[in-house]
C-alpha atoms as a PDB file:
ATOM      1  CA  UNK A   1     171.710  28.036 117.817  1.00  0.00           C
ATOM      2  CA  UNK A   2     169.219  25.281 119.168  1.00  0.00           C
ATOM      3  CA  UNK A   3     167.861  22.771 117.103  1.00  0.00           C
ATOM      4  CA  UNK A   4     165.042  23.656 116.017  1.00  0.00           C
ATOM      5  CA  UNK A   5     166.767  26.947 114.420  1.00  0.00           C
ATOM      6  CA  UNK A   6     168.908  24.535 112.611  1.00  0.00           C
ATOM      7  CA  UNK A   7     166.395  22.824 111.099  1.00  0.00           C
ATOM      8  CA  UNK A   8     164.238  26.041 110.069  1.00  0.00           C
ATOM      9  CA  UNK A   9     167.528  27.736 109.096  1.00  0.00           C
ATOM     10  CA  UNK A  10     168.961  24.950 107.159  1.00  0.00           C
ATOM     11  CA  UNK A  11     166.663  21.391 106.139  1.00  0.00           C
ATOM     12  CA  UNK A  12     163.333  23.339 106.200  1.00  0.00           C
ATOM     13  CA  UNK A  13     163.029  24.933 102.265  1.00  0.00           C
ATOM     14  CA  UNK A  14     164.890  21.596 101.128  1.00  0.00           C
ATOM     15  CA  UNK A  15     161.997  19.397 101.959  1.00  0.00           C
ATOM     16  CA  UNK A  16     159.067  21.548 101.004  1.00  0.00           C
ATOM     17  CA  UNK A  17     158.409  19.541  97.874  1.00  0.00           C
ATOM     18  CA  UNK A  18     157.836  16.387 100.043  1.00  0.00           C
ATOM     19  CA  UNK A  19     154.641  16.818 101.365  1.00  0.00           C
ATOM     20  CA  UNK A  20     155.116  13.605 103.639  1.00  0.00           C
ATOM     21  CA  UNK A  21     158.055  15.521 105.870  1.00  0.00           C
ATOM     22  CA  UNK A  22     155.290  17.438 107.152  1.00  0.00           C
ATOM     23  CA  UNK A  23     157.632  20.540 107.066  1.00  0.00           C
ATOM     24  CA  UNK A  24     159.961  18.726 109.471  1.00  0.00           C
ATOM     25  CA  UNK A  25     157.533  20.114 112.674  1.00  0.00           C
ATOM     26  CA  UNK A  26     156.191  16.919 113.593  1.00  0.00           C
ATOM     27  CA  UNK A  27     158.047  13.477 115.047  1.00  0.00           C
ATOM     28  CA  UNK A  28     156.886  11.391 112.167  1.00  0.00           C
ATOM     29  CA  UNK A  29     157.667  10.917 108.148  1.00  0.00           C
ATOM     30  CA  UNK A  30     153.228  10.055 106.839  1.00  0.00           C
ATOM     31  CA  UNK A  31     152.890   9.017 103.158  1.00  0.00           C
ATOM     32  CA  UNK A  32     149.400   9.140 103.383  1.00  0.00           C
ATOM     33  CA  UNK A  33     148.712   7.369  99.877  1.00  0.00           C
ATOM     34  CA  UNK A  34     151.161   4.906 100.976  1.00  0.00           C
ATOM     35  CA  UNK A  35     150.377   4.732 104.597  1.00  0.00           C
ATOM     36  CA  UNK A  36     153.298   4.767 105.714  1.00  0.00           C
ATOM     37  CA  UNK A  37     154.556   5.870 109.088  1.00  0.00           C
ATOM     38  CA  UNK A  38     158.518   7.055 110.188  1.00  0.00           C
ATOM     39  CA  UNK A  39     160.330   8.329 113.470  1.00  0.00           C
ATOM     40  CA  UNK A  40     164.105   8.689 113.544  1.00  0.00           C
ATOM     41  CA  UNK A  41     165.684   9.282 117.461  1.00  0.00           C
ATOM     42  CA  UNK A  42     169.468   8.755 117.973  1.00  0.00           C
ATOM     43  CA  UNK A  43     170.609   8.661 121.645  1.00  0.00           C
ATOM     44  CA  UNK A  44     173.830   9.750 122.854  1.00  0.00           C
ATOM     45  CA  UNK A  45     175.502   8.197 126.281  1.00  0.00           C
ATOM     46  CA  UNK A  46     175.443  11.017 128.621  1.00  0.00           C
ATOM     47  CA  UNK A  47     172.995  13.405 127.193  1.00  0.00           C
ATOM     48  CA  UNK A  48     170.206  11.203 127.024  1.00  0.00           C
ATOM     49  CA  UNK A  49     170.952   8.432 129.026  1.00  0.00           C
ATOM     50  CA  UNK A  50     173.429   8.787 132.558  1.00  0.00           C
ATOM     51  CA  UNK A  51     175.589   6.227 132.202  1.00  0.00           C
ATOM     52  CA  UNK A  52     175.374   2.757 130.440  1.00  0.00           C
ATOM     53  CA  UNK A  53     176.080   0.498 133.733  1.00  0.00           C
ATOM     54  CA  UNK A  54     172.706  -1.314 132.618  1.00  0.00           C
ATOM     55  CA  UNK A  55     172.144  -2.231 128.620  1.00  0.00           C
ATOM     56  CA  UNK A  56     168.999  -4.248 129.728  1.00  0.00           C
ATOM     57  CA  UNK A  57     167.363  -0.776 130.970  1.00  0.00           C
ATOM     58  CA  UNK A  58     169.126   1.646 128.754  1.00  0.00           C
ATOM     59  CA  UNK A  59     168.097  -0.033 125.477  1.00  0.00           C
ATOM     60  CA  UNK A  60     164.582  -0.526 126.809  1.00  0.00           C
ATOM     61  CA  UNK A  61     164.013   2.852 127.437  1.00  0.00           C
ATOM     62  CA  UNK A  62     165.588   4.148 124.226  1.00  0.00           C
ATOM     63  CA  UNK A  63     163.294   1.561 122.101  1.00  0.00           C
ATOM     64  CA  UNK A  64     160.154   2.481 123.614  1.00  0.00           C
ATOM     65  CA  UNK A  65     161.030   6.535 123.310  1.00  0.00           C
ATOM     66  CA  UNK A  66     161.106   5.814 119.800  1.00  0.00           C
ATOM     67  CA  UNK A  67     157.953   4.021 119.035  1.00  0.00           C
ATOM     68  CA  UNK A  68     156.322   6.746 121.396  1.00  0.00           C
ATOM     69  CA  UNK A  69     156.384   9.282 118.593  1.00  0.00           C
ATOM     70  CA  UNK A  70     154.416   6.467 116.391  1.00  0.00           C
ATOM     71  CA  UNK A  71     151.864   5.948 119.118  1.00  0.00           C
ATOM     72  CA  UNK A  72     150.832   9.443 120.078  1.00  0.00           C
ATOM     73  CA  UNK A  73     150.407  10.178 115.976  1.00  0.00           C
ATOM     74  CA  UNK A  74     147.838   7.308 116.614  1.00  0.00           C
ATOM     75  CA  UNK A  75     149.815   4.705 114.789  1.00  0.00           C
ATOM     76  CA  UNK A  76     150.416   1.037 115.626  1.00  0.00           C
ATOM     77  CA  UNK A  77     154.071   0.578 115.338  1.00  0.00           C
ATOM     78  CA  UNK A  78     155.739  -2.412 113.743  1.00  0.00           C
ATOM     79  CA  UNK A  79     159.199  -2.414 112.721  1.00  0.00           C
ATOM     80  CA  UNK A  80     162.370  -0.752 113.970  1.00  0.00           C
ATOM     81  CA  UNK A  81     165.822  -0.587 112.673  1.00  0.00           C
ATOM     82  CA  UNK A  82     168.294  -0.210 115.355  1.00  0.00           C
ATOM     83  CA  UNK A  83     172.006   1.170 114.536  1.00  0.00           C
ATOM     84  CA  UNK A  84     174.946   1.875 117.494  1.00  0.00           C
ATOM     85  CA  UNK A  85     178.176   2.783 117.547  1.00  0.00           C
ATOM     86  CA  UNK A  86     180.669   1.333 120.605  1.00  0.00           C
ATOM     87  CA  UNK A  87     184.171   0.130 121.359  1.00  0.00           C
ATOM     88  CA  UNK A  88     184.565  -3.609 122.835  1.00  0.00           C
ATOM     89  CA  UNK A  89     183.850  -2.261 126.129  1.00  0.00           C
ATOM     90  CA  UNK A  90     180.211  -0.730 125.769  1.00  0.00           C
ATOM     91  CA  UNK A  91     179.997  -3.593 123.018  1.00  0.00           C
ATOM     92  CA  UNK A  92     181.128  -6.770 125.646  1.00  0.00           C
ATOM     93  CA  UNK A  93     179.893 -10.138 125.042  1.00  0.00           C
ATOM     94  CA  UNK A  94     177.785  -9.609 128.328  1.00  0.00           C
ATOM     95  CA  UNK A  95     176.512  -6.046 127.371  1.00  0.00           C
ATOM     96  CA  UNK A  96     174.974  -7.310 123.915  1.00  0.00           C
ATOM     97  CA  UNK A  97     173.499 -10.051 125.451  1.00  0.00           C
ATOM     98  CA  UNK A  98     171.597  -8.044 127.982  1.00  0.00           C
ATOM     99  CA  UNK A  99     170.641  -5.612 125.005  1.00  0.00           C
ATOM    100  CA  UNK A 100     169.711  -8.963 122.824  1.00  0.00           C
ATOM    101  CA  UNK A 101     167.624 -10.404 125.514  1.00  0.00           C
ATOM    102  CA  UNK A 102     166.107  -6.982 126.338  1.00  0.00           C
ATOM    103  CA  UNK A 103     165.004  -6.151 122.916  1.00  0.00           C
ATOM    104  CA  UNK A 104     163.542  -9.492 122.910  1.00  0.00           C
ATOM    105  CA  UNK A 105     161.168  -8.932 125.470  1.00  0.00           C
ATOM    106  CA  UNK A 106     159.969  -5.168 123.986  1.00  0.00           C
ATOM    107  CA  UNK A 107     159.515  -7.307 120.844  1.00  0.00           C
ATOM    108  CA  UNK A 108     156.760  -9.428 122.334  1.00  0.00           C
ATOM    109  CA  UNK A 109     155.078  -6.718 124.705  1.00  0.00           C
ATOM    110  CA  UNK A 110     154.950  -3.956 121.924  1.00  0.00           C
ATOM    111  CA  UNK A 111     154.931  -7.032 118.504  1.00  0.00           C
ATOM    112  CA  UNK A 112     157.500  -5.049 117.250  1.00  0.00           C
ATOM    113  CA  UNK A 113     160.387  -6.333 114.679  1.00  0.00           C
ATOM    114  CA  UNK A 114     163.606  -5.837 114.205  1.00  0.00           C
ATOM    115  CA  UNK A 115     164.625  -5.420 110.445  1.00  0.00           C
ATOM    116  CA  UNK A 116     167.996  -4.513 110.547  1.00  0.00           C
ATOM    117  CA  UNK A 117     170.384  -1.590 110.950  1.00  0.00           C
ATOM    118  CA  UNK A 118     174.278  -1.055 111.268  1.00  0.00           C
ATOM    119  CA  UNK A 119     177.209  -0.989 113.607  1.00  0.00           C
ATOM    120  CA  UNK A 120     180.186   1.230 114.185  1.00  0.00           C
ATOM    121  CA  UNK A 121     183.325   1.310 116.091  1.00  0.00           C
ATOM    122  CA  UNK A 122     183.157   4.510 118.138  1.00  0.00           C
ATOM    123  CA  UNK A 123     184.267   5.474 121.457  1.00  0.00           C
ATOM    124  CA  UNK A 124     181.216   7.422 122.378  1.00  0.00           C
ATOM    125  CA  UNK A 125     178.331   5.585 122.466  1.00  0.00           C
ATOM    126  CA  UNK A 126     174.918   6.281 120.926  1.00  0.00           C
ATOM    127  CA  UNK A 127     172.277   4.348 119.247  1.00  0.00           C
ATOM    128  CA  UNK A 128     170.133   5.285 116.514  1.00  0.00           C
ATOM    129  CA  UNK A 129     166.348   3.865 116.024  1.00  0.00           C
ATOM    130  CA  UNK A 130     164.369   4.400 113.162  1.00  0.00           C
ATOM    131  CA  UNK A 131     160.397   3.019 114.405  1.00  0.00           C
ATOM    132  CA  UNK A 132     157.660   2.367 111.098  1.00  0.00           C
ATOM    133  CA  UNK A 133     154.001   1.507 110.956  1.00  0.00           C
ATOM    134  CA  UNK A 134     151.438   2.057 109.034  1.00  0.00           C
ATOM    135  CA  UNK A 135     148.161   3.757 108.641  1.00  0.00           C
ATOM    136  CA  UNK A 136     146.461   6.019 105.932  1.00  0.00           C
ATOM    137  CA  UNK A 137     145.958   8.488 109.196  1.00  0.00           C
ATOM    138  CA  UNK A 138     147.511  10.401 111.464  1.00  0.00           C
ATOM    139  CA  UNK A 139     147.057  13.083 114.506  1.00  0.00           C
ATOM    140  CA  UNK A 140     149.044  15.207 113.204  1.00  0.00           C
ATOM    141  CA  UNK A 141     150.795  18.469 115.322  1.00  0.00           C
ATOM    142  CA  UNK A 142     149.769  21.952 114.726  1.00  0.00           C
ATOM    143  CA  UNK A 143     146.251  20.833 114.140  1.00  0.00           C
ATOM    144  CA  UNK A 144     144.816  22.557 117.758  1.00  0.00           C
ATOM    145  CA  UNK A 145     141.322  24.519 117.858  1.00  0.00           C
ATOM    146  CA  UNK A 146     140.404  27.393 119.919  1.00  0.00           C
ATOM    147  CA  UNK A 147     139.027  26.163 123.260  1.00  0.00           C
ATOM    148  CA  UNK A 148     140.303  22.684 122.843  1.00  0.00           C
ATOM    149  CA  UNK A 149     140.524  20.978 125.897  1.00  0.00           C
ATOM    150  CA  UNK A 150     144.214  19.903 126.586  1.00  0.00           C
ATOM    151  CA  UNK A 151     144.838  16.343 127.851  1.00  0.00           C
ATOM    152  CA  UNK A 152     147.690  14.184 129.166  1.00  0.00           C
ATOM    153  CA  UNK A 153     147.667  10.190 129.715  1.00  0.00           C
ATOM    154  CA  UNK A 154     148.636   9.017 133.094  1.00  0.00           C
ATOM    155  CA  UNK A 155     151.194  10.392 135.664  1.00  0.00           C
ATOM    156  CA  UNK A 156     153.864  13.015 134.864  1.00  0.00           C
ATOM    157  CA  UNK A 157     157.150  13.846 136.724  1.00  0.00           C
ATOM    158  CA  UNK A 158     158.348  10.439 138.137  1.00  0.00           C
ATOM    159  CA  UNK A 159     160.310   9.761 135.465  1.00  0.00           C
ATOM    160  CA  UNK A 160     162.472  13.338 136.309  1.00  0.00           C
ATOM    161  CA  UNK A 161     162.766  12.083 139.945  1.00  0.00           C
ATOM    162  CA  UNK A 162     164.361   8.811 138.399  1.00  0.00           C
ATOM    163  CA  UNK A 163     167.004  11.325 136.331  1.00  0.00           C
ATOM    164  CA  UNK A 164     167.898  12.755 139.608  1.00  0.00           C
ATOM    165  CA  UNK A 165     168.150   9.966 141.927  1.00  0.00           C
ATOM    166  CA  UNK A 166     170.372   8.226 139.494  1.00  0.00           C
ATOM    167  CA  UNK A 167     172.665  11.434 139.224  1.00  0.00           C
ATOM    168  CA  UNK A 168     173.095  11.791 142.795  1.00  0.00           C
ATOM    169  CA  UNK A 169     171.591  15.079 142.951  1.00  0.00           C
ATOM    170  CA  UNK A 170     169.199  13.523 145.522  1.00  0.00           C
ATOM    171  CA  UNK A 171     168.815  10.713 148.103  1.00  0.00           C
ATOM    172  CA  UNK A 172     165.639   9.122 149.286  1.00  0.00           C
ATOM    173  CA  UNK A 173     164.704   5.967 151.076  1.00  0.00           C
ATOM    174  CA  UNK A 174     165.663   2.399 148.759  1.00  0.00           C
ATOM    175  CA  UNK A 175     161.972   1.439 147.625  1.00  0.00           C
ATOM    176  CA  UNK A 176     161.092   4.913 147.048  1.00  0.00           C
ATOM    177  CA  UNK A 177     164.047   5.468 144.989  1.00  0.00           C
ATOM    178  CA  UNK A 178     163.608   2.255 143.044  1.00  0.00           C
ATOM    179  CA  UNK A 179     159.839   2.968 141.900  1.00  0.00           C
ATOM    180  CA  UNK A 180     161.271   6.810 140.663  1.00  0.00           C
ATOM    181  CA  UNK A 181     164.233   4.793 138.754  1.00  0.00           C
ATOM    182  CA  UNK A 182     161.849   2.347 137.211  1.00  0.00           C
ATOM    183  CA  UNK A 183     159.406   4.696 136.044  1.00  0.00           C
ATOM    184  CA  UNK A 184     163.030   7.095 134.277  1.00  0.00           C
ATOM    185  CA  UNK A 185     163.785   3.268 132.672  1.00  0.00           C
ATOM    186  CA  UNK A 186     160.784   2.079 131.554  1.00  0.00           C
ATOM    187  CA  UNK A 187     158.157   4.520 130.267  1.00  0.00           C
ATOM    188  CA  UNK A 188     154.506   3.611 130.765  1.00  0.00           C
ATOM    189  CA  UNK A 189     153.154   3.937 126.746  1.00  0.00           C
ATOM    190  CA  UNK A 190     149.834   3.747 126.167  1.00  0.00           C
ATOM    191  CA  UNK A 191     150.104   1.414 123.664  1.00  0.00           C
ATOM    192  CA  UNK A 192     146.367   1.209 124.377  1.00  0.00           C
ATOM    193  CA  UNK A 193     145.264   4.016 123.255  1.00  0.00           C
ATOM    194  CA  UNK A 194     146.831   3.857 120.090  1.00  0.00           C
ATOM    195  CA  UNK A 195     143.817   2.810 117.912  1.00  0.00           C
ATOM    196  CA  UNK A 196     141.642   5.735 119.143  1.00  0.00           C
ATOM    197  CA  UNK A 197     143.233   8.671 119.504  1.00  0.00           C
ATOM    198  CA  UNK A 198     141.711   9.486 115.821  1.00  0.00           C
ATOM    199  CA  UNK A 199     138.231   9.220 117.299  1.00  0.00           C
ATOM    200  CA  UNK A 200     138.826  12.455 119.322  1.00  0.00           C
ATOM    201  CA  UNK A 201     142.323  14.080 119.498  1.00  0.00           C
ATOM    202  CA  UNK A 202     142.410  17.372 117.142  1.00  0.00           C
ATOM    203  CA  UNK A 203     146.263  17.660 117.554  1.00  0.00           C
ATOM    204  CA  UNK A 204     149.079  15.573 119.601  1.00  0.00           C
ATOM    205  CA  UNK A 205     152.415  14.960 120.319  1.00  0.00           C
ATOM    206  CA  UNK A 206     154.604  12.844 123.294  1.00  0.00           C
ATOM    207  CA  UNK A 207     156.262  14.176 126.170  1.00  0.00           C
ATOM    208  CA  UNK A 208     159.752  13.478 125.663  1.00  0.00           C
ATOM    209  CA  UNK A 209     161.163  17.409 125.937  1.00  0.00           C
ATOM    210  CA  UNK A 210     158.590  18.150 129.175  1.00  0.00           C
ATOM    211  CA  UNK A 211     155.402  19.056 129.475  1.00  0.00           C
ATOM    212  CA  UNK A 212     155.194  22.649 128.402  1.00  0.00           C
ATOM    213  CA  UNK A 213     158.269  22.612 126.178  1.00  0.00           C
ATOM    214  CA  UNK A 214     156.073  19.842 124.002  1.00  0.00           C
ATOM    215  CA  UNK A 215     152.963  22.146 124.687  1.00  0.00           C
ATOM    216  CA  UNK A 216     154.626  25.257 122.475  1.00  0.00           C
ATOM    217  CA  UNK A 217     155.888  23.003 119.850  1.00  0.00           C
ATOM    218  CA  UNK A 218     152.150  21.605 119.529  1.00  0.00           C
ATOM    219  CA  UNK A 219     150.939  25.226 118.305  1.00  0.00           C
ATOM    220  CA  UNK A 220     154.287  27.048 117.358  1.00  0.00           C
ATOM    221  CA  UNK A 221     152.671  27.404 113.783  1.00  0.00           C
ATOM    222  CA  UNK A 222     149.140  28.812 115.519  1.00  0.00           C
ATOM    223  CA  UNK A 223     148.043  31.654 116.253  1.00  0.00           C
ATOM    224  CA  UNK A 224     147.371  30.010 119.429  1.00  0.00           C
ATOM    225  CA  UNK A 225     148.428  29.760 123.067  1.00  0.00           C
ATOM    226  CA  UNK A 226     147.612  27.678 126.473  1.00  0.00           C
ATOM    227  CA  UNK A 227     146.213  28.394 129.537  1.00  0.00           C
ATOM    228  CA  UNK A 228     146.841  24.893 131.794  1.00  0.00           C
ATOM    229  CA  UNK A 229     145.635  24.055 136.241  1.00  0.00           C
ATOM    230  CA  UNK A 230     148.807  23.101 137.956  1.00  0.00           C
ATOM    231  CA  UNK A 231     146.499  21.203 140.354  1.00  0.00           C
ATOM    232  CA  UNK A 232     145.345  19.600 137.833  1.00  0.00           C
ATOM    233  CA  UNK A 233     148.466  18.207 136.201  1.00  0.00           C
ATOM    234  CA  UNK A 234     148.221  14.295 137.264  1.00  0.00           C
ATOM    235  CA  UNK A 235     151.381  13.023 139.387  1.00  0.00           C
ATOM    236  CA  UNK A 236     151.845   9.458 141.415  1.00  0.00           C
ATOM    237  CA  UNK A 237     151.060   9.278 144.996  1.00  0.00           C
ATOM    238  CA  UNK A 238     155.234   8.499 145.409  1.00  0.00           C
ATOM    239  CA  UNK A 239     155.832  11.758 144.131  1.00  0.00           C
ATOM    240  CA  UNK A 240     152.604  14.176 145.576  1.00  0.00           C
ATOM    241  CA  UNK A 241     154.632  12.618 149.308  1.00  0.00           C
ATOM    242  CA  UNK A 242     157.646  14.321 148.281  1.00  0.00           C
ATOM    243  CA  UNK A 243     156.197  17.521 147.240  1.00  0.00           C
ATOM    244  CA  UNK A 244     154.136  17.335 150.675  1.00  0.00           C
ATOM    245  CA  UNK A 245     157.419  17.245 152.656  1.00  0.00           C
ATOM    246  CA  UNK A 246     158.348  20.228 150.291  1.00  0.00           C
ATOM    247  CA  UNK A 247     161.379  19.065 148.918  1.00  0.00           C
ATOM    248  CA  UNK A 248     160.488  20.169 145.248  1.00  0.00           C
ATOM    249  CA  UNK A 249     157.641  22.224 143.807  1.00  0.00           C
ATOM    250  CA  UNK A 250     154.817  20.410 141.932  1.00  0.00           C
ATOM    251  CA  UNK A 251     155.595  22.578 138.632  1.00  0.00           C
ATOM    252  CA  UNK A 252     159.141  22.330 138.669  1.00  0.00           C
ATOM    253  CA  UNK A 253     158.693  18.386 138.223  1.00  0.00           C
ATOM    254  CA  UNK A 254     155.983  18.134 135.748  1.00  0.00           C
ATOM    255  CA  UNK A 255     157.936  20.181 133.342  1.00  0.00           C
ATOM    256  CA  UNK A 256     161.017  18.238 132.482  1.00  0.00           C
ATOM    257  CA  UNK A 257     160.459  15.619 130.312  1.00  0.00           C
ATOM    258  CA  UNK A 258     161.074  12.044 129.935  1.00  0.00           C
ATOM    259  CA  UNK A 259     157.638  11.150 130.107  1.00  0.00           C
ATOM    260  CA  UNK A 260     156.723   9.850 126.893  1.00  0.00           C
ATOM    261  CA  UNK A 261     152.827  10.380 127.829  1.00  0.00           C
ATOM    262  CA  UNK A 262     150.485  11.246 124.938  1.00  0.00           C
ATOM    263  CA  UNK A 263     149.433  14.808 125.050  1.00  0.00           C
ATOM    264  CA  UNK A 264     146.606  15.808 123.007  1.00  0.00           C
ATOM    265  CA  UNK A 265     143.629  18.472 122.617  1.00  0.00           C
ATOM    266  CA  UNK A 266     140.268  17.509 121.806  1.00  0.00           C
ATOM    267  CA  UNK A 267     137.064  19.241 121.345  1.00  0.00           C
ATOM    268  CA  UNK A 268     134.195  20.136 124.171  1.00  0.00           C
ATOM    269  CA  UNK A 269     132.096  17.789 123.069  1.00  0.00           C
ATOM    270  CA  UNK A 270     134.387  14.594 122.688  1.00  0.00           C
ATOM    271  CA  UNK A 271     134.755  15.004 126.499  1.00  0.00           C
ATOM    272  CA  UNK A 272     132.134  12.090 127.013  1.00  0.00           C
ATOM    273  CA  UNK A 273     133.794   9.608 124.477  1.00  0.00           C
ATOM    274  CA  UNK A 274     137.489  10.371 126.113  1.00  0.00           C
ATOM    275  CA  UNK A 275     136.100   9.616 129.526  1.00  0.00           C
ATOM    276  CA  UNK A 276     134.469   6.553 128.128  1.00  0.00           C
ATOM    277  CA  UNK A 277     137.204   5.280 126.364  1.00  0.00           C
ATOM    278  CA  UNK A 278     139.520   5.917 128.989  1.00  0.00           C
ATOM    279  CA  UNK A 279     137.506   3.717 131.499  1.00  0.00           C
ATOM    280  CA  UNK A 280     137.389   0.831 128.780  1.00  0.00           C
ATOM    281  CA  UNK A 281     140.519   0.672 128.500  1.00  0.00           C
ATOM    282  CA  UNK A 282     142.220   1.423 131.966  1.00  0.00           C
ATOM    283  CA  UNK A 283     144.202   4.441 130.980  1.00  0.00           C
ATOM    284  CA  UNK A 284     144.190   7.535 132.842  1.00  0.00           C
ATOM    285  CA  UNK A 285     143.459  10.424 131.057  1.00  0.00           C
ATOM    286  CA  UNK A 286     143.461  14.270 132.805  1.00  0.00           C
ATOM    287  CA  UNK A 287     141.883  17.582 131.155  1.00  0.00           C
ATOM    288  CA  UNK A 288     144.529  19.880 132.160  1.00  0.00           C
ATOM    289  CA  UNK A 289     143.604  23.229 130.731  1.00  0.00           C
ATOM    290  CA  UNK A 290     143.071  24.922 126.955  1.00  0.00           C
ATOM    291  CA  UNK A 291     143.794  26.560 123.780  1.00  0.00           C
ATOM    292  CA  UNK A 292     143.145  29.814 124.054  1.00  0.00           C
ATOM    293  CA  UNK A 293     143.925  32.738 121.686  1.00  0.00           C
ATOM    294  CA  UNK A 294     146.582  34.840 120.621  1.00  0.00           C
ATOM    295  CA  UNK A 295     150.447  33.976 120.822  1.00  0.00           C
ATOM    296  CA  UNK A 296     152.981  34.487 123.473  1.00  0.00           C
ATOM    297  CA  UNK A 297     149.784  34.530 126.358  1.00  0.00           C
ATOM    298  CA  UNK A 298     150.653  30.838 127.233  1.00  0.00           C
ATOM    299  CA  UNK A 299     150.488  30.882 130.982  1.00  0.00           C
ATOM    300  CA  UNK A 300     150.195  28.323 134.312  1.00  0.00           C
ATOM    301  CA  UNK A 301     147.905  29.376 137.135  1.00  0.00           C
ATOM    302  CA  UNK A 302     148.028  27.396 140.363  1.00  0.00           C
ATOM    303  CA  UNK A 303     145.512  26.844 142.319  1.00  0.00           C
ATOM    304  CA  UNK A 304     144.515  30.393 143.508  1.00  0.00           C
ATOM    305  CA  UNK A 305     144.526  31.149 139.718  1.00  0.00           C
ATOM    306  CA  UNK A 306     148.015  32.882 140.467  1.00  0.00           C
ATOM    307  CA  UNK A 307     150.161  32.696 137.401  1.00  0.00           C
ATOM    308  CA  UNK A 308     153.366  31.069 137.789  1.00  0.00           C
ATOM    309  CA  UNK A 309     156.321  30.111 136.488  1.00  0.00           C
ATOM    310  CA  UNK A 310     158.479  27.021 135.182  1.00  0.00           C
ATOM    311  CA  UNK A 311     161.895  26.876 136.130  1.00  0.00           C
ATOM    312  CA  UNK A 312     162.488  24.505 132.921  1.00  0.00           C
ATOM    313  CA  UNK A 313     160.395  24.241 129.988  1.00  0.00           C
ATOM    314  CA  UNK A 314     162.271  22.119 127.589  1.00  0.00           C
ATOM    315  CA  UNK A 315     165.131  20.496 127.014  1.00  0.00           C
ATOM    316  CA  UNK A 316     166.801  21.456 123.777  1.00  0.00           C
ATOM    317  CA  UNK A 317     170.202  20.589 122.305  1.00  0.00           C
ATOM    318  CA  UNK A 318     172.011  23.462 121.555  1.00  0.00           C
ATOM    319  CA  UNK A 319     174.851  23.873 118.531  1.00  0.00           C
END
């Protein structure tokens, strides 16, 4: 079974009572009368990161996946708690200071802190960060309306490219390559954002499992579906060259996660105050498509308003 079958099959009808688990189908723990925000990610060396040749990057991406589920729920996050388990050669002198000095540096772009954690001797690495703010609100998932427009925050698919280039499963020119890999290490969040998403986004949730993997889990408790423009999905210039020279397809890169972009739907009429807000602020924002009725009628049309089809939709860990 995947894990979301676990979870309905197993943890589900034990947390009912506690309203703030949101029925474990959202990324955060809310207390609302306590205002108090939660995410919990744990990342595993060779599932969700390649290899761990650099802490610095590893460590930065893996803290700022974490606080992404705080910042597309429209909270400011604050505090993490960091745990990892490693032997004395993922744990060298020289890889903990590159993680020290790393987490440093996220610490004054993001004015996070760390408040502790724990460490374990284990010879496969992983990592374990548990991300709080607070707030007496939230966007919450599941919250979509019929003919909601559905947006994304700034480019989507570069960070796949990365993934691939690092794996060897592709080979383009040096300065090319090292734009894809820096955009796989260090997510662009849009920490800007943050404070107004509640001004206009019915529903929301990061990219992290890809594009239309995160789109289902947004209404898999509606009686609702998507219709979403591939030519309207919003890629880099880096990456619209390589789908020029044809050697992917435009769909097959948008879909596969990594991300960490805000996806959200928002009413007809909040479409002046999200372009507004997104010139005031600098962060691109693209209408992609909309909620539409019914379930199972979730569908991508290109530009000829041909339906097509996504050779990956999400990535999900299977037990």
């Amino acid at each position: 079974m995947h894990e979301f079958e676990l979870i309905n099959n197993y943890f589900s009808k034990i947390s009912k009572k506690n309203k703030a688990a949101l029925n474990l189908n959202d990324d955060v723990f809310f207390d609302k009368k306590k205002g108090v925000v939660i995410s919990v990610d744990t990342y595993i060396n060779g599932i969700h990161f390649v290899n761990f040749n650099s802490p610095n990057f590893v460590i930065k991406k893996i803290l700022r996946s974490s606080i992404s589920d705080l910042i597309c729920k429209g909270v400011v996050p604050k505090f993490y708690f960091i745990s990892g388990s490693g032997n004395s050669k993922t744990f060298s002198k020289k890889n903990l200071l590159q993680i020290s000095k790393s987490l440093k540096k996220e610490q004054k772009i993001y004015n996070l802190n760390l408040c502790g954690g724990d460490t374990t001797f284990s010879n496969k690495l992983s990592f374990t960060i548990t991300s709080l703010g607070y707030s007496k609100k939230i966007v919450y998932r599941n919250k979509a309306k019929l003919n909601d427009d559905i947006y994304v925050t700034g480019n989507i698919g570069d960070s796949y490219i990365g993934l691939q280039i690092l794996k060897n499963k592709i080979t383009i020119n040096k300065k090319i390559s090292n734009f894809f890999i820096k955009k796989y290490f260090h997510p662009e969040l849009q920490i800007k954002l943050t404070n107004y998403l509640l001004k206009f986004a019915n529903t929301s949730i990061d990219i992290s499992d890809g594009l239309i993997g995160d789109l289902e889990k947004m209404v898999n408790r509606q009686n609702f579906s998507f219709l979403i423009n591939e030519n309207k999905i919003p890629i880099s210039l880096n990456l619209k060259k390589l789908i020029s020279k044809k050697k992917f397809k435009k769909i097959n890169t948008v879909t596969n996660g990594d991300d960490y972009q805000i996806l959200f739907t928002a009413s007809l009429n909040k479409s002046r105050i999200i372009k507004r807000i997104s010139k005031k602020l600098g962060v691109k924002i693209t209408k992609i498509g909309k909620i539409i009725s019914g379930k199972k009628n979730s569908r991508i049309i290109d530009v000829k308003g041909k339906q097509i089809k996504a050779i990956n939709t999400a990535y999900k860990h299977e037990f």
